[in-house]
Protein backbone atom coordinates (compact mmCIF):
# COMPACT_ATOMS: atom_id res chain seq x y z
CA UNK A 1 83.12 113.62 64.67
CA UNK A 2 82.43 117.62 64.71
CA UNK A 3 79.20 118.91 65.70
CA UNK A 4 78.66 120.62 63.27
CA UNK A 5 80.56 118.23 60.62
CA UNK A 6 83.35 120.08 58.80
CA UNK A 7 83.34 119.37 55.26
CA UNK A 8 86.55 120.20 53.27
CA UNK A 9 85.74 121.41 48.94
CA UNK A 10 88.70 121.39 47.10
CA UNK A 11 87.58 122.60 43.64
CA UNK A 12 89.76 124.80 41.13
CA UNK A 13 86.51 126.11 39.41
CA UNK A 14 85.59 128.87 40.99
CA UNK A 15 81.87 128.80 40.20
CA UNK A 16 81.40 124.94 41.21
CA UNK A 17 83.10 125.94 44.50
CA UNK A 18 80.52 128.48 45.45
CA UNK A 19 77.25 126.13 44.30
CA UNK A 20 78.56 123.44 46.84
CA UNK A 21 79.53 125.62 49.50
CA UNK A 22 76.02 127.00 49.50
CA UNK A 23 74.15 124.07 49.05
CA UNK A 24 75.94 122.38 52.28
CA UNK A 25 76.00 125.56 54.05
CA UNK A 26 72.05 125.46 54.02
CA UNK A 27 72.50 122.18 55.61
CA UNK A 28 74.39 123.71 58.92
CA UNK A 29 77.49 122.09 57.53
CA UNK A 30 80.85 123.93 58.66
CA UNK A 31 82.55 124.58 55.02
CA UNK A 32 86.25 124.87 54.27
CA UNK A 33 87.67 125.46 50.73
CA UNK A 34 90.83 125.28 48.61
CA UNK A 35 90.98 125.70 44.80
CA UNK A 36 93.91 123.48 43.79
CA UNK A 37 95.30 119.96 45.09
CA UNK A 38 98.29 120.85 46.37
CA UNK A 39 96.21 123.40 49.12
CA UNK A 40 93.66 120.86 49.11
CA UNK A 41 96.12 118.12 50.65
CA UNK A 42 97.43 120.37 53.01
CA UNK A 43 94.04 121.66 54.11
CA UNK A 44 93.35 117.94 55.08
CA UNK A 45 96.04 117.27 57.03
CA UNK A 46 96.12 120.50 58.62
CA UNK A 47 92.04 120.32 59.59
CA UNK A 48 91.21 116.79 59.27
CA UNK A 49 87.45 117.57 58.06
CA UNK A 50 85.13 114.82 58.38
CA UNK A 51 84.38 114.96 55.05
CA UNK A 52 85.81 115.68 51.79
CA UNK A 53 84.65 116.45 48.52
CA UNK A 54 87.58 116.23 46.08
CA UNK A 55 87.25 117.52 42.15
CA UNK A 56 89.54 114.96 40.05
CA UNK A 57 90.42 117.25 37.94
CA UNK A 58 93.11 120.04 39.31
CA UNK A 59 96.10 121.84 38.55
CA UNK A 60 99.52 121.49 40.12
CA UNK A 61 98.18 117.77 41.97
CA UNK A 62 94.96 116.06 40.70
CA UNK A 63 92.59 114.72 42.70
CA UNK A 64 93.33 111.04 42.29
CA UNK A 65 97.06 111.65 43.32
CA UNK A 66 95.53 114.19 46.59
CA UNK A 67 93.36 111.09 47.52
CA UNK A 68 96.47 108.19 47.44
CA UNK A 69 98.20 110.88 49.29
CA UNK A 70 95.40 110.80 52.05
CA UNK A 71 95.00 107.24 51.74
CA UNK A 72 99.33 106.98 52.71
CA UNK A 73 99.40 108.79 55.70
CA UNK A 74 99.11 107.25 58.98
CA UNK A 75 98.71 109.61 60.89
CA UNK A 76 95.88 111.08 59.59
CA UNK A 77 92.30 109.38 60.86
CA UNK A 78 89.82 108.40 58.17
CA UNK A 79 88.10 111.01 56.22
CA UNK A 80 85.44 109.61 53.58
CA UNK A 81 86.20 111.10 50.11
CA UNK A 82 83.47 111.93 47.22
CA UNK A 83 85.35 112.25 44.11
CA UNK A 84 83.60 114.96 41.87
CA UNK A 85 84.49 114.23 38.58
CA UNK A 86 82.85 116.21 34.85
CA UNK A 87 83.34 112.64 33.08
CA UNK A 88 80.53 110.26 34.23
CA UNK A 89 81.13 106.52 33.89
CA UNK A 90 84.69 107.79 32.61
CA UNK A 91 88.27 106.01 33.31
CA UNK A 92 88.75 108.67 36.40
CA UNK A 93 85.71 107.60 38.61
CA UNK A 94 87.90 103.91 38.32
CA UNK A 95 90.98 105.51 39.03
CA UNK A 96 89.50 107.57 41.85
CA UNK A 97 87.84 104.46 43.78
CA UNK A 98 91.08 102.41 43.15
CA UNK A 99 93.19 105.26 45.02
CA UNK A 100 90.71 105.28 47.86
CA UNK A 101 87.35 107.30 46.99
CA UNK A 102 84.81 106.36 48.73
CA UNK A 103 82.06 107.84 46.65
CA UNK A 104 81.28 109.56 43.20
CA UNK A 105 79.38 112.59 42.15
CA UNK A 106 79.54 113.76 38.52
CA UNK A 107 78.96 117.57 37.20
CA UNK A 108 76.76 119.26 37.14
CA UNK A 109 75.88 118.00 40.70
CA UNK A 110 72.19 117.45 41.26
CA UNK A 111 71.27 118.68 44.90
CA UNK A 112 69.54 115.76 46.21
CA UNK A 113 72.30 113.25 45.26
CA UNK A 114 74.99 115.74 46.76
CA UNK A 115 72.89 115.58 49.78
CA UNK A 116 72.11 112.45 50.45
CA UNK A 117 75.63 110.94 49.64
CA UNK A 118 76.71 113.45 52.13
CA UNK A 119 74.64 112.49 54.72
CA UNK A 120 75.66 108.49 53.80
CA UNK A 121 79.60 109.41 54.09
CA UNK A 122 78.86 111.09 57.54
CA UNK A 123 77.27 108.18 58.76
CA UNK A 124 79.91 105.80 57.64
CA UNK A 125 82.37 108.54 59.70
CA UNK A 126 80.45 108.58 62.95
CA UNK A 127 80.43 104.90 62.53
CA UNK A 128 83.71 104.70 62.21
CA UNK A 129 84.69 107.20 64.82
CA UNK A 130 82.31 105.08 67.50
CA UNK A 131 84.33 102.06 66.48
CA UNK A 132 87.58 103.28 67.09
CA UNK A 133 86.64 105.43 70.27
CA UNK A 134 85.35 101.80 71.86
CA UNK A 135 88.80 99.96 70.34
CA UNK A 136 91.42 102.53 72.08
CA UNK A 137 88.56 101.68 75.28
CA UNK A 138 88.56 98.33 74.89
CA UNK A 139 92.30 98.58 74.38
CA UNK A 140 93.18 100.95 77.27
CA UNK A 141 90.58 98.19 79.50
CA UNK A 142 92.85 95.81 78.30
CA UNK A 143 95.89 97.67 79.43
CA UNK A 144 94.50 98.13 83.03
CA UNK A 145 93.71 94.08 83.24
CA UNK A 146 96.63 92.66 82.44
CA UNK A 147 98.40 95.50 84.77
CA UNK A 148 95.59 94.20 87.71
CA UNK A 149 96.39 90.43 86.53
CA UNK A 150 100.51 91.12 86.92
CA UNK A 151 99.67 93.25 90.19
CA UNK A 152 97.67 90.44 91.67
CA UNK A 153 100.47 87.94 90.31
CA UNK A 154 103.48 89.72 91.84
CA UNK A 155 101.00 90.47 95.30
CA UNK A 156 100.38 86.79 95.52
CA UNK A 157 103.69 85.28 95.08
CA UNK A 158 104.59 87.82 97.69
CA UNK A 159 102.07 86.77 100.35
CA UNK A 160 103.24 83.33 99.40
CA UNK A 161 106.88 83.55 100.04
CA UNK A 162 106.21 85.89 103.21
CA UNK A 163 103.36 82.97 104.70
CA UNK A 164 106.18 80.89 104.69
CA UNK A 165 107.32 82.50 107.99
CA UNK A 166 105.02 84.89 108.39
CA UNK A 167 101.25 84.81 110.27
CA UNK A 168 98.75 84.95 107.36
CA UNK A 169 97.76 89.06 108.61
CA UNK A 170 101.19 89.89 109.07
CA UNK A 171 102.01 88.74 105.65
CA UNK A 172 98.89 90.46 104.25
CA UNK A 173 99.80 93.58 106.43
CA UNK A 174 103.50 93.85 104.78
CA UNK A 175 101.86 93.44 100.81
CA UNK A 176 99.46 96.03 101.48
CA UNK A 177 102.37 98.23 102.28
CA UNK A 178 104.31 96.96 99.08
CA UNK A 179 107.74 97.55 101.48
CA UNK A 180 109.72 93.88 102.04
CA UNK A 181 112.31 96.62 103.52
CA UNK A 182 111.92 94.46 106.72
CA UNK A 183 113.87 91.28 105.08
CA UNK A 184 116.72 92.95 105.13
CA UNK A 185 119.34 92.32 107.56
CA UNK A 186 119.11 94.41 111.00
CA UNK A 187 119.34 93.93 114.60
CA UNK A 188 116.66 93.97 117.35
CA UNK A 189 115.28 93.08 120.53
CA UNK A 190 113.30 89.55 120.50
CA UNK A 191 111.24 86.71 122.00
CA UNK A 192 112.49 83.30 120.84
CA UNK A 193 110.42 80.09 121.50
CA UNK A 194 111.78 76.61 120.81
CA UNK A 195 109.97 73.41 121.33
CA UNK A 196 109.84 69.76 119.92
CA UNK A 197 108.14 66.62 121.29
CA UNK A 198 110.08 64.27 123.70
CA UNK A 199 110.59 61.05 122.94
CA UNK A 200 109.88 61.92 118.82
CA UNK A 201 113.59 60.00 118.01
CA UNK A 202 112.85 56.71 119.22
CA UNK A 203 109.39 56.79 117.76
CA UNK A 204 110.72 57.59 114.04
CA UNK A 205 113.27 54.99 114.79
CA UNK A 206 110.56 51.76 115.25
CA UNK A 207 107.11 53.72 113.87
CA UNK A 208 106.30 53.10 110.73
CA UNK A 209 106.63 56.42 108.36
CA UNK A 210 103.15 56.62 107.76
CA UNK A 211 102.90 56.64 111.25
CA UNK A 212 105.32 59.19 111.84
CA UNK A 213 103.85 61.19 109.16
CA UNK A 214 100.37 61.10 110.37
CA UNK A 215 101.64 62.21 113.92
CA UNK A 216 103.58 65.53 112.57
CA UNK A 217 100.90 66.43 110.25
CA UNK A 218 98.57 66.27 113.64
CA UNK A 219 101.28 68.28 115.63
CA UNK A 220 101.63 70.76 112.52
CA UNK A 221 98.62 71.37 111.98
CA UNK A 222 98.02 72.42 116.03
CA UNK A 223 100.86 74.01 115.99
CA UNK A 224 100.83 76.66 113.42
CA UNK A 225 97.03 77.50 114.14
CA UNK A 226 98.64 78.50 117.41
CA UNK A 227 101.20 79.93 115.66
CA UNK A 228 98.88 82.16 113.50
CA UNK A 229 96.72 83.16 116.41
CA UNK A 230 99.53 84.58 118.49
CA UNK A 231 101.17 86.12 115.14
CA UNK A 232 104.48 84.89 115.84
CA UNK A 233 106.90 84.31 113.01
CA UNK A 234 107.77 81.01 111.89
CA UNK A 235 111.81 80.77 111.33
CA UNK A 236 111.97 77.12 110.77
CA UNK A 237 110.73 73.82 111.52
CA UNK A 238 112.50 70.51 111.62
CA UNK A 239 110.84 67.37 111.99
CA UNK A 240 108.88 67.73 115.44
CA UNK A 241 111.37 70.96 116.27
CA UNK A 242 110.30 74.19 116.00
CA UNK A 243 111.62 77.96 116.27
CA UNK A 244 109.28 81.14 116.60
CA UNK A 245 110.56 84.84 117.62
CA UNK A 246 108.09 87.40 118.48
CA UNK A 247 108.51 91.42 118.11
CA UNK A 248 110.08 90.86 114.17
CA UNK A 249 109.15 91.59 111.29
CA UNK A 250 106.32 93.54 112.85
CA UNK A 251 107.29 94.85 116.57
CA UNK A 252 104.64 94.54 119.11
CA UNK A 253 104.14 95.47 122.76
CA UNK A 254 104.31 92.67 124.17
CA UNK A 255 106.16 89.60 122.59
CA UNK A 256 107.08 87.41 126.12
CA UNK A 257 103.51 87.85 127.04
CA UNK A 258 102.48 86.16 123.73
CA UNK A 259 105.44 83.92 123.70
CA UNK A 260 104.74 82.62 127.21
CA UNK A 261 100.74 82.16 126.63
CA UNK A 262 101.08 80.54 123.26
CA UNK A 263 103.42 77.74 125.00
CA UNK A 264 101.16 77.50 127.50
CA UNK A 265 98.44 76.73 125.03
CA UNK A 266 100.91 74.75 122.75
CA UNK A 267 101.39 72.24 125.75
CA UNK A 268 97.43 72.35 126.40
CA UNK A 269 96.89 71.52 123.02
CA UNK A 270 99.76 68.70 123.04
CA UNK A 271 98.40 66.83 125.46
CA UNK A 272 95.24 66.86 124.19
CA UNK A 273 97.57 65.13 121.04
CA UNK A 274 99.30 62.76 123.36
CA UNK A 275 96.47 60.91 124.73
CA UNK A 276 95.15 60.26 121.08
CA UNK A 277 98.90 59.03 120.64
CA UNK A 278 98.69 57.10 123.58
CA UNK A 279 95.79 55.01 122.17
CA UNK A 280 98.15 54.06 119.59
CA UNK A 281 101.04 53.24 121.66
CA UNK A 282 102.92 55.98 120.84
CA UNK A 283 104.93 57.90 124.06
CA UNK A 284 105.42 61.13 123.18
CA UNK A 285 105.39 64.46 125.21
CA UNK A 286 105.92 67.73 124.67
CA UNK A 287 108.93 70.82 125.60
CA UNK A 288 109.27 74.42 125.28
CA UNK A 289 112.51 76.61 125.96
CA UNK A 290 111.82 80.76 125.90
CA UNK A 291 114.25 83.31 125.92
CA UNK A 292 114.50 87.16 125.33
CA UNK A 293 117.20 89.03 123.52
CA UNK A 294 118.66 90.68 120.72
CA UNK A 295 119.49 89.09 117.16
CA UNK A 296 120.75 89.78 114.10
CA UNK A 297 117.34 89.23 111.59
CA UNK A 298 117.09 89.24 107.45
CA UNK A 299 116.78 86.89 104.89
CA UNK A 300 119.22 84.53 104.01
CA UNK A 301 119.59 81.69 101.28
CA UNK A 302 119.64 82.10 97.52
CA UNK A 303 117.27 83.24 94.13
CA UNK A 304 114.19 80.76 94.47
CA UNK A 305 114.68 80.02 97.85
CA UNK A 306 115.12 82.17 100.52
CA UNK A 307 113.95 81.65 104.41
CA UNK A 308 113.87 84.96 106.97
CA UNK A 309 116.40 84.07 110.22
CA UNK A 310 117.53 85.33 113.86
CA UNK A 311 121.39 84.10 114.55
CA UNK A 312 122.19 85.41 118.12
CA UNK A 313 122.92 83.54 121.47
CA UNK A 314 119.47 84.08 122.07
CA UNK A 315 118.08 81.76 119.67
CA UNK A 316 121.18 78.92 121.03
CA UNK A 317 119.78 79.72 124.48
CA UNK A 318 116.02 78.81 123.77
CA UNK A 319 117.08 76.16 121.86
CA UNK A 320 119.23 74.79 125.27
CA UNK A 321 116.19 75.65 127.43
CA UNK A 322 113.98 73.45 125.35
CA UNK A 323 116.81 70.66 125.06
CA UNK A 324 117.04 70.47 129.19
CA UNK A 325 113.22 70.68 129.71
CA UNK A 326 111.32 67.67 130.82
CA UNK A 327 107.71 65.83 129.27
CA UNK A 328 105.54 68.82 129.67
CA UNK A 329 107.86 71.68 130.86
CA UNK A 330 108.31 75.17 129.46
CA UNK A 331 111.27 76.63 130.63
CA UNK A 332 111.80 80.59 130.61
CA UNK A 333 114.82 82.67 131.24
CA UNK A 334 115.67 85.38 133.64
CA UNK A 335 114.92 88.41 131.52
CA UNK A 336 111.83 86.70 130.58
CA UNK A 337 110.26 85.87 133.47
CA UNK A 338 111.44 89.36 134.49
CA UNK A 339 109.11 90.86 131.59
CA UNK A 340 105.85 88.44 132.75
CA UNK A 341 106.68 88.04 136.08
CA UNK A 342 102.96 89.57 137.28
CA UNK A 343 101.02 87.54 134.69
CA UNK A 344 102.67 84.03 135.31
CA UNK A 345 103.40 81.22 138.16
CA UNK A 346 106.68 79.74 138.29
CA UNK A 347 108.86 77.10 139.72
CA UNK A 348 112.51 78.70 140.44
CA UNK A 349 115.01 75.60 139.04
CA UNK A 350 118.07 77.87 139.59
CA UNK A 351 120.96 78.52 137.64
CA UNK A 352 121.25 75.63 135.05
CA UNK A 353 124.53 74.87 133.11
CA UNK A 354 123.28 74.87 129.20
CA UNK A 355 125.61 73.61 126.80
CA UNK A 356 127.14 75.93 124.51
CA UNK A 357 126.77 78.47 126.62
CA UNK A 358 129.63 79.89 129.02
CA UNK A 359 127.83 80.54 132.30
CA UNK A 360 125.24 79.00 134.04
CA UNK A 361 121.71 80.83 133.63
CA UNK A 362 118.79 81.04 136.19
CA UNK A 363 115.69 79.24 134.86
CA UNK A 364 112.29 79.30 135.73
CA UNK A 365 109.61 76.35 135.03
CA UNK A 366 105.87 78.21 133.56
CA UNK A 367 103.36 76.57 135.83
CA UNK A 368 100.79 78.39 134.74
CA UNK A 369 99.14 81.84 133.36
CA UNK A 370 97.29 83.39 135.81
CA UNK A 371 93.28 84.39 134.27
């Protein structure tokens, strides 16, 4: 509402216009007129007063039809309306209520009641105007929470699908950046590290599945904390197998430095596992295969279920390193051991013949990583 209120007199008697104009005007009230209905309506629209004292009686439009007029329009807000009528308890003070008059005031109009009813309609207005500010506020909050809720929604299903494969800070890292541009398919340098435990087929063979179960929920579990730590990415695992690159999605510096000391901790951690196994009479024991090269890297499947890959030799010849490595071992490649060579202690095992792959390859065994 105005400061001051603007109060809109629509009066076709001349003299009656003037006595209210000057009564309200003493009251700091900003005063608009017009002197027939017709003006009167359009006046309203035009300035939307907060207030409007409306004679019933008119030429050209009456004041009951000007208020059902008002009363129509959506578009304007609400406007209290005193109907001023020269017929008290008459038919017209009826007719005026019914057509959405909010108040009365019959002529001649006594100065106090034109006051105070004034000052009543004003307050209903402010009123009014405070409840509909704090709706369209309450509204517009509402607005901004369910956009948060759906924002949160869409974030989380994203961090979901991309923990599948993805560290849990590398996932949270790519949905802070709202780009997935990274899933699709390109080519690039990369680490590749296979391993599985040996001896894992004969024990699902004559374990029983709880059994089995309990002992790849242990390995898991060790595993992927490893897995995390050294934010690798997860391609796959199956059964006791499993595949992680390093240097994609995210590149880093130095991907067969992390590959090579998160094997060596894998194994650390594995035998740790295996004497724990042991005690329950199961032989098991633990491989690793690393290799370095490019691949060909995106997501593949179908709607609802998609996985992020690396096809490339290199990923065949990690998996062939880890296939020919003994209890224990982690066998590296050439351009591996090449990238590491200051930070590591190997045993040369010479060119190996891998199946699948055309030419023998030279292979080195990880001892250790130097401190």
């Amino acid at each position: 509402m105005r400061t001051p209120p603007l109060i809109l007199i629509v009066d076709d008697n001349a003299a009656n216009l003037e006595i209210l104009q000057a009564r309200l005007a003493a009251h700091n009230y900003g005063i608009i007129t017009a002197t027939d209905g017709e003006a009167g309506l359009a006046m309203a629209r035009e300035e939307q007063p907060d207030l409007i004292l409306l004679d019933i009686m008119m030429p050209k439009m009456d004041g009951i039809e000007v208020c059902r007029h008002i009363r129509s329009d959506p578009i304007l807000p609400f406007m209290p309306i005193i109907m001023v009528t020269a017929k008290a308890g008459s038919k017209d003070i009826v007719a005026g209520l019914e057509a959405g008059g909010d108040e009365y005031l019959t002529k001649p109009v006594d100065h106090a009641a034109l006051v105070a009813r004034v000052k009543s309609m004003l307050r209903i207005k402010e009123l009014h105007d405070t409840v509909r500010e704090q709706a369209a506020q309450l509204a517009g909050w509402n607005r901004s929470l369910e956009e948060r809720v759906a924002d949160q929604l869409t974030q989380l299903e994203r961090v979901g699908r991309l923990r599948r494969f993805l560290s849990p800070q590398v996932a949270e890292l790519v949905v802070s950046s709202k780009d997935e541009g990274f899933l699709e398919t390109h080519r690039r340098d990369i680490t590749v590290l296979f391993c599985d435990l040996r001896g894992f087929t004969a024990f699902s063979e004559t374990g029983e599945p709880e059994e089995v179960m309990g002992v790849l929920r242990e390995y898991h579990g060790a595993m992927g904390s490893l897995i995390f730590q050294y934010e690798g990415t997860l391609e796959r695992f199956t059964g006791d197998g499993l595949m992680v690159f390093f240097n994609d999605p995210i590149p880093c510096t130095d991907p067969e430095a992390r590959a090579v000391k998160m094997a060596v901790a894998m194994r650390e951690y594995v035998r740790e596992l295996s004497g724990k196994w042991r005690k329950r009479d199961h032989r098991l024991d633990f491989g690793v295969g690393i290799a370095q090269g490019y691949a060909t890297l995106g997501k593949i499947g179908f709607e609802g279920r998609f996985d992020y890959a690396a096809i490339g030799t290199v990923t065949n010849l990690a998996s062939r390193l880890c296939d020919k490595a003994q209890g224990g071992q982690v066998l590296i490649s050439q351009r591996v051991y090449g990238a590491v060579e200051e930070l590591v202690d190997v045993e040369p095992l010479g060119e190996l013949a891998l199946k699948g792959l055309h030419r023998p390859v030279n292979v080195y065994n990880l001892v250790r990583v130097k401190e």
